[in-house]
Protein backbone atom coordinates (compact mmCIF):
# COMPACT_ATOMS: atom_id res chain seq x y z
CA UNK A 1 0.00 0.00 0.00
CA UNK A 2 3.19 2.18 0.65
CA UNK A 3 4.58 1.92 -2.47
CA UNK A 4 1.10 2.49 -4.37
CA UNK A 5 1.21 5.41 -2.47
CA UNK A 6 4.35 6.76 -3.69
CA UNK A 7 3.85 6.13 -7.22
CA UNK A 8 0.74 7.39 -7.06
CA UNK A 9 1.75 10.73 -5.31
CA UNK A 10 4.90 11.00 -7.50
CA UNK A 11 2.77 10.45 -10.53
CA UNK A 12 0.85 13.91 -9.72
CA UNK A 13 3.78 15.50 -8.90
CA UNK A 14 5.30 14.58 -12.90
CA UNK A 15 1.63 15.72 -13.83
CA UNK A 16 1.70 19.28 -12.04
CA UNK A 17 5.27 19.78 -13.45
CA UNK A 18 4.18 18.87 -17.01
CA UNK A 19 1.45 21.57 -16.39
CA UNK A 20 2.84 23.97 -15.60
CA UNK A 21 5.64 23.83 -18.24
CA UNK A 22 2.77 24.00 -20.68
CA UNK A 23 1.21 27.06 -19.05
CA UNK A 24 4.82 28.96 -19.14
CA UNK A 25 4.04 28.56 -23.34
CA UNK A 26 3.33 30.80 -25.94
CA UNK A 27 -0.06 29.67 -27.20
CA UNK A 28 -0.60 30.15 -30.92
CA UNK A 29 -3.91 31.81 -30.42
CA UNK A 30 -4.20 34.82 -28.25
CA UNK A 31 -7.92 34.82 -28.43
CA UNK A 32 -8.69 37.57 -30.57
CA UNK A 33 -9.40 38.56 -34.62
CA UNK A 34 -7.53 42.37 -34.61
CA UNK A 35 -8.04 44.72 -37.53
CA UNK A 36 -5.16 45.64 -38.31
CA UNK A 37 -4.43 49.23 -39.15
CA UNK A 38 -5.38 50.40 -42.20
CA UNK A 39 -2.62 50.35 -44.54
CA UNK A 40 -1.22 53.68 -44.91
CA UNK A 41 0.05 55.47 -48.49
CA UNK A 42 2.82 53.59 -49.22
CA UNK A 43 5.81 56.25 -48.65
CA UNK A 44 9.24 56.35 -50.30
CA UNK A 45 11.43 54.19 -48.21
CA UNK A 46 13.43 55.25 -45.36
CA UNK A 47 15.65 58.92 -46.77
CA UNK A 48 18.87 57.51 -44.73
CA UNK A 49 21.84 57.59 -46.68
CA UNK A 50 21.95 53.98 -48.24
CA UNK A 51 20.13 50.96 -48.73
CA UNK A 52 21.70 47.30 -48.54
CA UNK A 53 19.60 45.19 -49.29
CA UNK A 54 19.49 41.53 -49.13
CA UNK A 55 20.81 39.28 -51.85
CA UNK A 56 19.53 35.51 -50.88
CA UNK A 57 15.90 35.81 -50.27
CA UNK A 58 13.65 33.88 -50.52
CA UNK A 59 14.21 31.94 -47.72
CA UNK A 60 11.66 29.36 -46.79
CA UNK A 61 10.11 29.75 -43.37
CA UNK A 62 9.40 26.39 -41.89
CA UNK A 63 7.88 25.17 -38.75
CA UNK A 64 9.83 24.85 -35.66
CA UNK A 65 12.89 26.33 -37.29
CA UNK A 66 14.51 29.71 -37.58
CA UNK A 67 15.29 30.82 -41.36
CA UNK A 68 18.39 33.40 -41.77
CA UNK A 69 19.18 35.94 -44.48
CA UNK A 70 22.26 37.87 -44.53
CA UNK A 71 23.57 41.33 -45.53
CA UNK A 72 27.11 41.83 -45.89
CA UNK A 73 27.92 45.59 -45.91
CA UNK A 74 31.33 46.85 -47.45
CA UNK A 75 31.36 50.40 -47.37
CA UNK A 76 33.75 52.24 -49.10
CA UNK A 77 34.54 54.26 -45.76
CA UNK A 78 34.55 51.96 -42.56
CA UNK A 79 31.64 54.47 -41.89
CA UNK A 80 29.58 54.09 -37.88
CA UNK A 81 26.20 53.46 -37.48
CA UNK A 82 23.96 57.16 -36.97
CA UNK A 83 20.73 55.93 -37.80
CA UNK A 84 19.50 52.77 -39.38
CA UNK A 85 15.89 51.80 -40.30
CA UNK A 86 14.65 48.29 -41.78
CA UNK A 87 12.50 46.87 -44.38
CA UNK A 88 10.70 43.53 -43.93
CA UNK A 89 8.80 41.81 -46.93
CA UNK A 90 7.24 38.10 -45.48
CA UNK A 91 4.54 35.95 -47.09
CA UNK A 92 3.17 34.08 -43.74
CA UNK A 93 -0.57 33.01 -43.54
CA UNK A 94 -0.05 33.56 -39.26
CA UNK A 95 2.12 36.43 -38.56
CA UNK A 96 1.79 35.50 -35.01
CA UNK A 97 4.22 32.68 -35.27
CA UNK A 98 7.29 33.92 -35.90
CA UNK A 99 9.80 35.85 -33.99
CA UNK A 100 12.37 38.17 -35.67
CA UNK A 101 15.86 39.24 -34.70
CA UNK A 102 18.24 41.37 -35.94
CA UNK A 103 21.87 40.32 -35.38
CA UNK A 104 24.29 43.22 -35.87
CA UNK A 105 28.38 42.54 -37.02
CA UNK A 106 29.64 42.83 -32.97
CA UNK A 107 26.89 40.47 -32.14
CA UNK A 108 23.88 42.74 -30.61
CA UNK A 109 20.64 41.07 -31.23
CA UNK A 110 17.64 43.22 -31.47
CA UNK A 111 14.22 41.84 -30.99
CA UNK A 112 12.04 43.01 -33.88
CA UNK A 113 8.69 41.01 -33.71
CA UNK A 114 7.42 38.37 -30.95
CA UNK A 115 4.02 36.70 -30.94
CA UNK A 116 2.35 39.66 -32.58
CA UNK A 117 -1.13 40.51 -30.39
CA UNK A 118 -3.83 38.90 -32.99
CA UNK A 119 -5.32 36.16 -35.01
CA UNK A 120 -5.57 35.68 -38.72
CA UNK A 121 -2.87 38.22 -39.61
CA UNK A 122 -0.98 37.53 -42.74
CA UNK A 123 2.00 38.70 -44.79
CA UNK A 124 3.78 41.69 -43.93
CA UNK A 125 5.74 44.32 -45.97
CA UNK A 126 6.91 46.88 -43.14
CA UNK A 127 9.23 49.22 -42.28
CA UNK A 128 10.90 49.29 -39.14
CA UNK A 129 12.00 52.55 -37.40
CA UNK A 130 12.68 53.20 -33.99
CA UNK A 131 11.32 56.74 -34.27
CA UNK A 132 7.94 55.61 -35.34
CA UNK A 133 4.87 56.41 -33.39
CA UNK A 134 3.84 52.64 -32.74
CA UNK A 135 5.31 49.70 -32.21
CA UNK A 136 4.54 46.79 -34.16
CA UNK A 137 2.37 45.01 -31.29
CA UNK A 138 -0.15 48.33 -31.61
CA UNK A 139 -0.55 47.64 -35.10
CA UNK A 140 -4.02 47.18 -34.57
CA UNK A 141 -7.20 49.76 -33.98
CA UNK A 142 -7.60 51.39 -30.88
CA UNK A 143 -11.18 52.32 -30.66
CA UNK A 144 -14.48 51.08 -32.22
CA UNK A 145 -13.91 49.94 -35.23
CA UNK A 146 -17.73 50.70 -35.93
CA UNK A 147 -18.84 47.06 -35.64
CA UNK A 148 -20.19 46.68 -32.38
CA UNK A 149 -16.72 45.43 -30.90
CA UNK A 150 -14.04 47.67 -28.88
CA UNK A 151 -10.73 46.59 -30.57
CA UNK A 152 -11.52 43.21 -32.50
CA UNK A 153 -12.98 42.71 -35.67
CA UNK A 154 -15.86 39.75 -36.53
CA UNK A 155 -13.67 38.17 -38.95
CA UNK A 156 -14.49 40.18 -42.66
CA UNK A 157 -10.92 42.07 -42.33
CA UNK A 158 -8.89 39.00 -41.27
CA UNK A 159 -5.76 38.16 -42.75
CA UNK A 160 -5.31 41.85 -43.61
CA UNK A 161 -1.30 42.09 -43.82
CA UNK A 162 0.93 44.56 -41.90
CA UNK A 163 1.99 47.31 -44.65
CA UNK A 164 3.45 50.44 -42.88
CA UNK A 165 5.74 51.57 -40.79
CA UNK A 166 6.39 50.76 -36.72
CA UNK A 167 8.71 50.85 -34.40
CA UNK A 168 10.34 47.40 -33.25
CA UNK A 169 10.00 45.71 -29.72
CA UNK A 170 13.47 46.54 -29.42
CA UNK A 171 14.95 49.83 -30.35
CA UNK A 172 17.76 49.75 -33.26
CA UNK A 173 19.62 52.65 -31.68
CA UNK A 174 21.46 49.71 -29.41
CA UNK A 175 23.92 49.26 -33.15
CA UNK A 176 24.14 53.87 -32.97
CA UNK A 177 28.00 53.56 -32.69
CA UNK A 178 29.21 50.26 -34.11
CA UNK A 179 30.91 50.02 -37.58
CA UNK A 180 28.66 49.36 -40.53
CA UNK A 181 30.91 47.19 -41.95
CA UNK A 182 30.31 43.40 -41.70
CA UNK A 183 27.71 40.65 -41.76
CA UNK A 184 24.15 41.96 -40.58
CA UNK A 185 22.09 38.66 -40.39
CA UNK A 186 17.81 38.61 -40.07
CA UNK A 187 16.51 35.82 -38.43
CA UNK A 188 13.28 34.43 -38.58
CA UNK A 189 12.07 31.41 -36.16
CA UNK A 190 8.51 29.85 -36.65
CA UNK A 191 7.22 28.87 -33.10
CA UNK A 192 4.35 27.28 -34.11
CA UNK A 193 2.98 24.12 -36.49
CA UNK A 194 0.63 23.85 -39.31
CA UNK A 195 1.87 27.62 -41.05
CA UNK A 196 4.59 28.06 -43.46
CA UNK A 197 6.03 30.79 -45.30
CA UNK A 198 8.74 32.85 -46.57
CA UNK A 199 10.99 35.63 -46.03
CA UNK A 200 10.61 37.08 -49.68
CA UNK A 201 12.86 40.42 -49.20
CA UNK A 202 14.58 42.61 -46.40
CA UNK A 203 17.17 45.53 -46.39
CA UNK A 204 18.70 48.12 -44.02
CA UNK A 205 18.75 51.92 -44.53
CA UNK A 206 21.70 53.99 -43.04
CA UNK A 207 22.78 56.87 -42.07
CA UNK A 208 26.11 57.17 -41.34
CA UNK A 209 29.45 59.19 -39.78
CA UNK A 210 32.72 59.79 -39.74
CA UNK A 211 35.01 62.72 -39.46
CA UNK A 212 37.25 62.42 -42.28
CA UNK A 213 37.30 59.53 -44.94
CA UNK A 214 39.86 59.97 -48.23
CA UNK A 215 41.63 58.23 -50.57
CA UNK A 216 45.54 57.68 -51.09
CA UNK A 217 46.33 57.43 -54.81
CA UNK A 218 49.44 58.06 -56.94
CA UNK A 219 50.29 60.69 -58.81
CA UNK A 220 48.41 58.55 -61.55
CA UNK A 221 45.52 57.57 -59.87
CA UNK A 222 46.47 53.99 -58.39
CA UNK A 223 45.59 53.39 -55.07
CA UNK A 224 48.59 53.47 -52.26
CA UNK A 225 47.89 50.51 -50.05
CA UNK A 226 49.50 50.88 -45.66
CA UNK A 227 49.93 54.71 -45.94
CA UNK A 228 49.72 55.91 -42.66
CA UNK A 229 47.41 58.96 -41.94
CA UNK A 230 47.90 61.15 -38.98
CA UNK A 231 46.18 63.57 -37.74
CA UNK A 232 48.56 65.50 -35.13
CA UNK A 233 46.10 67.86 -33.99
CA UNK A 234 44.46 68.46 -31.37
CA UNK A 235 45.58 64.64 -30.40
CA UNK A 236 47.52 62.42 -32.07
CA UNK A 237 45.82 60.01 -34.14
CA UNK A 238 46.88 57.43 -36.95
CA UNK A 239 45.25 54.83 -39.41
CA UNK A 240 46.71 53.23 -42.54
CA UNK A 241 44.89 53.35 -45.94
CA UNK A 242 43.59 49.53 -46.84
CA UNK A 243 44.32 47.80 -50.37
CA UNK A 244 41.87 50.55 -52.10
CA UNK A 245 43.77 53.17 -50.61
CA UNK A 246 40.68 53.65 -48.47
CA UNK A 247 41.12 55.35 -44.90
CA UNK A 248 38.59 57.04 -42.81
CA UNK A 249 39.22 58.52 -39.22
CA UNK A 250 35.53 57.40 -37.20
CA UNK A 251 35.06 60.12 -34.70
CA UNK A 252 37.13 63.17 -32.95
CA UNK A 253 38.38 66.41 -33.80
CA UNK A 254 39.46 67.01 -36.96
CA UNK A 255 41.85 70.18 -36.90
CA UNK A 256 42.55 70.34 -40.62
CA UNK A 257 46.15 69.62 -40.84
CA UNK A 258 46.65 65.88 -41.74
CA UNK A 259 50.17 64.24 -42.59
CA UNK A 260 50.89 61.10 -44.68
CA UNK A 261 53.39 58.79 -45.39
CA UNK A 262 54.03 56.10 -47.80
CA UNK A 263 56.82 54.00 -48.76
CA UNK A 264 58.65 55.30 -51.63
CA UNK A 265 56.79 58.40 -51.76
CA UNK A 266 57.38 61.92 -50.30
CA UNK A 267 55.76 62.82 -47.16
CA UNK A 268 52.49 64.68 -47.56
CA UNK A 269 51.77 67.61 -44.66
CA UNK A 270 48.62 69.97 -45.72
CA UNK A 271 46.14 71.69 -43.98
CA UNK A 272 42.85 70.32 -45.80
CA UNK A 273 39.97 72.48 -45.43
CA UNK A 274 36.55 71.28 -43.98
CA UNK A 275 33.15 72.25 -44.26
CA UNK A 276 32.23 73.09 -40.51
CA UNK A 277 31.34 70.18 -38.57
CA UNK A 278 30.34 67.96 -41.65
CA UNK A 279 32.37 65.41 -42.38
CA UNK A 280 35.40 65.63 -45.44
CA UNK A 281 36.00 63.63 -47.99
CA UNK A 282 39.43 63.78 -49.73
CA UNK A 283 41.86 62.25 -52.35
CA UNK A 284 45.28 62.67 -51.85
CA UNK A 285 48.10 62.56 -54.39
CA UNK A 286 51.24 61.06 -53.32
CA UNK A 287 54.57 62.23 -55.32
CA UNK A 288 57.30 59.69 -55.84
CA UNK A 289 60.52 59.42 -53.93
């Protein structure tokens, strides 16, 4: 009787635990039909600086696994990040099952989407910018939608997709700072069965900074490779130009005098004039030895 006891008891105890790691789940359903706000006039795109956008989409989106599409950004100048905005093209009959993460070159993950807050909402062709006015889970009406219900619809707008532009769960200014260069990667995980999809297009808009980005060339235009820059005022700073003859300075003062030297070439030392506070481009021409 002891030991019927015991199993018995422990048998309730595997049941409770078994319950409550269900309740701790997302469900798929949260209960509700939303409208979802009425698609606004599509605008130009984001009026950052650039657009990269991605080059391997489609990607399939399949249940119960996380689909990835990458951008690899090569800028000219190894610009920082000032501003950057998103653009998010998915063909999903249940929006609601997928969560979507932005994974910057130094490894920050931003949270873009989670278990969006309604029912029968497919597709979505959005833009994502952390100065919008709403965030992606109040992508829905607000007040009576004129049917009788306070902020859910009877079913005759269902599956209306999400074309405009919110802010995301996370905000994007956590990458304001980090070099643009690299591998920016979306991902895409379906949480749920029974839905499938794809991620059909994405990109990211920039706007970018630097103090002074130039060019070391020869007298006849070929790119000087390990020239090193220096800027000696107000502090001492150096980089050296990369195989294009690319070098940019990232932040600091810039006090207009820059020096540069060069293997087999005489040393250049020239104030360069700049525009203000904006930042300078320039090419410099390197005499030989």
């Amino acid at each position: 009787m002891k030991r019927k006891t015991c199993c018995h008891s422990y048998l309730l105890y595997l049941l409770s635990l078994a319950s409550i790691a269900l309740a701790s789940q997302p469900e798929k359903h949260c209960g509700d039909i939303w409208r979802v706000s009425a698609p606004e006039q599509r605008r130009e795109r984001s009026a950052l600086d650039e657009l990269h956008e991605s080059q391997d989409t489609p990607v399939s989106i399949v249940d119960l696994h996380t689909a990835s599409s990458s951008i690899y950004i090569n800028t000219q100048w190894n610009t920082i990040v000032d501003d950057i905005d998103l653009y998010i093209a998915v063909t999903h009959p249940w929006i609601r099952d997928l969560r979507i993460i932005l994974t910057a070159p130094n490894g920050t993950e931003i949270l873009i989407m989670d278990l969006f807050p309604g029912d029968y909402v497919e597709n979505m062709d959005a833009d994502f910018d952390s100065d919008a006015e709403r965030s992606i889970h109040q992508a829905i009406w607000e007040s009576d939608a004129g049917d009788g219900d306070d902020d859910y619809d009877d079913g005759e707008d269902a599956h209306t997709p999400l074309i405009t532009r919110y802010a995301p769960l996370m905000s994007l200014d956590l990458v304001k700072g980090i070099p643009a260069r690299g591998t920016w990667t979306l991902s895409i995980f379906d949480r749920f069965l029974d839905d499938q999809g794809s991620l059909d297009a994405w990109g990211i808009y920039l706007n970018h900074t630097y103090m002074l980005a130039g060019k070391i060339v020869s007298l006849s235009g070929d790119p000087i490779a390990n020239a090193e820059v220096t800027i000696p005022f107000p502090y001492p700073t150096s980089t050296f130009s990369e195989s294009d003859g690319c070098f940019a300075f990232l932040d600091g003062l810039f006090a207009g005098v820059i020096r540069v030297s060069a293997e087999g070439y005489l040393p250049f030392d020239e104030v360069i004039s700049t525009p203000g506070n904006s930042t300078s481009i320039v090419t410099i021409k390197m005499t030989p030895q």
